[in-house]
Protein backbone atom coordinates (compact mmCIF):
# COMPACT_ATOMS: atom_id res chain seq x y z
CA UNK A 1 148.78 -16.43 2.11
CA UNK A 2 149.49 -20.49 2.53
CA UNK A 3 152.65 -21.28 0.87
CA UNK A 4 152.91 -21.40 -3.10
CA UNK A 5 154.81 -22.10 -6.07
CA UNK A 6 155.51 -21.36 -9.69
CA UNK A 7 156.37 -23.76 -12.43
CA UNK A 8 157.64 -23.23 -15.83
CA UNK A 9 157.45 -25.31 -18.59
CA UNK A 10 158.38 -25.88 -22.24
CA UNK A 11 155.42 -25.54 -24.76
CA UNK A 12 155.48 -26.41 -28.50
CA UNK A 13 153.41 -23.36 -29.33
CA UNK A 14 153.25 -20.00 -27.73
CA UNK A 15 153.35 -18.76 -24.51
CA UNK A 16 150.63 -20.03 -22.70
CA UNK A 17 149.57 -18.84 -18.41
CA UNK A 18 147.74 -21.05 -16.13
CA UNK A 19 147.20 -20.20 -12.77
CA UNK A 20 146.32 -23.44 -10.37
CA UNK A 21 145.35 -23.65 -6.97
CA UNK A 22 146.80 -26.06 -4.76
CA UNK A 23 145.76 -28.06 -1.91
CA UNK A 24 146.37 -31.48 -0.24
CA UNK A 25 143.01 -33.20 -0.43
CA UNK A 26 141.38 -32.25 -3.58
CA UNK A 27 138.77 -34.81 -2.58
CA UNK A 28 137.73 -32.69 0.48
CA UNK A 29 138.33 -29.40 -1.15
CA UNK A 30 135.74 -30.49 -3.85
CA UNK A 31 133.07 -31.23 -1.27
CA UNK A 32 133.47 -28.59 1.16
CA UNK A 33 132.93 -26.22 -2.40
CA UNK A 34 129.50 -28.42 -3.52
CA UNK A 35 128.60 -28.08 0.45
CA UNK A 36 128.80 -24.15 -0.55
CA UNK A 37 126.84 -24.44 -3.74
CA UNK A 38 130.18 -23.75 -5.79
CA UNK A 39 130.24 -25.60 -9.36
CA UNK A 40 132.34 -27.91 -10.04
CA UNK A 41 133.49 -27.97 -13.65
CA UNK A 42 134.27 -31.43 -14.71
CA UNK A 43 135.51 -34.74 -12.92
CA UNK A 44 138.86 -35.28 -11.23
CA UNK A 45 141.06 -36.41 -13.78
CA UNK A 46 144.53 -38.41 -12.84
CA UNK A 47 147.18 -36.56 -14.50
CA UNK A 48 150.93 -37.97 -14.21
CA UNK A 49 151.82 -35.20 -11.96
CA UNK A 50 148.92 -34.43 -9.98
CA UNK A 51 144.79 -34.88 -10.22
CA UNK A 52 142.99 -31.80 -11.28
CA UNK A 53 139.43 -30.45 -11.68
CA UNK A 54 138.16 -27.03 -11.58
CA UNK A 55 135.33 -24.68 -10.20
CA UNK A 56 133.25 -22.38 -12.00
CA UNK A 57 133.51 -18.46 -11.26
CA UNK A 58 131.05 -15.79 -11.21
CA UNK A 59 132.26 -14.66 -14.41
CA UNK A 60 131.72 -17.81 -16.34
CA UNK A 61 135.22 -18.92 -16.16
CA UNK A 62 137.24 -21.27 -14.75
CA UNK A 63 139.71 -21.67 -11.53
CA UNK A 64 141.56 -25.20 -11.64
CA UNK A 65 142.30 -26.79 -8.48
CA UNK A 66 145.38 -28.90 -7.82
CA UNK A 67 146.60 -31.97 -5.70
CA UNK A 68 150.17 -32.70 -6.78
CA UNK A 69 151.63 -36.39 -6.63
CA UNK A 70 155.13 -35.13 -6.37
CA UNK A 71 157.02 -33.80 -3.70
CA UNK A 72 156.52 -30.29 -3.75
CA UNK A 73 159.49 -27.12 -2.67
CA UNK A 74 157.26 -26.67 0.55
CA UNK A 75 157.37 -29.98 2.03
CA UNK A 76 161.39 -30.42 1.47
CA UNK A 77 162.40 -28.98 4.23
C-alpha cells in the first residue's frame, strides 16, 4: 500500500465517514481513469485544502479522489 493518512474533523451534526483517495496529480489520475473507460463523477472543484472529484463504482456509488494543497505527514520528513 502507498503511504496514507487519516484526518479528523469537527462536524456540526453527526458523525459523518468519508473515505478519499489521494494522489499527486489529480489531473493525470483523471485521464489515465477516462483512458480506462472509468466515469468520472463531476468536475474538479478547488476546495481550500485540496481539489477533488470523484469516479463512479460498479455499484452506483461514489469513490472521491484527492490532490491536497497542503503539506501532507508523508512529505515532512
Amino acid at each position: 500500500m502507498p503511504r496514507a493518512e487519516v484526518a479528523v474533523h469537527p462536524t456540526d451534526g453527526g458523525p459523518k465517514h468519508e473515505f478519499y483517495l489521494m494522489c499527486d496529480d489529480l489531473d493525470a489520475v483523471c485521464a489515465q481513469l477516462a483512458e480506462r473507460g472509468a466515469e468520472l463523477t463531476g468536475v474538479v472543484t478547488e476546495e481550500r485544502w485540496g481539489r477533488v472529484t470523484a469516479v463512479r463504482l460498479a455499484s452506483g456509488s461514489e469513490l472521491p479522489l484527492y490532490q491536497p494543497l497542503h503539506p501532507v505527514a508523508h512529505s515532512l520528513d
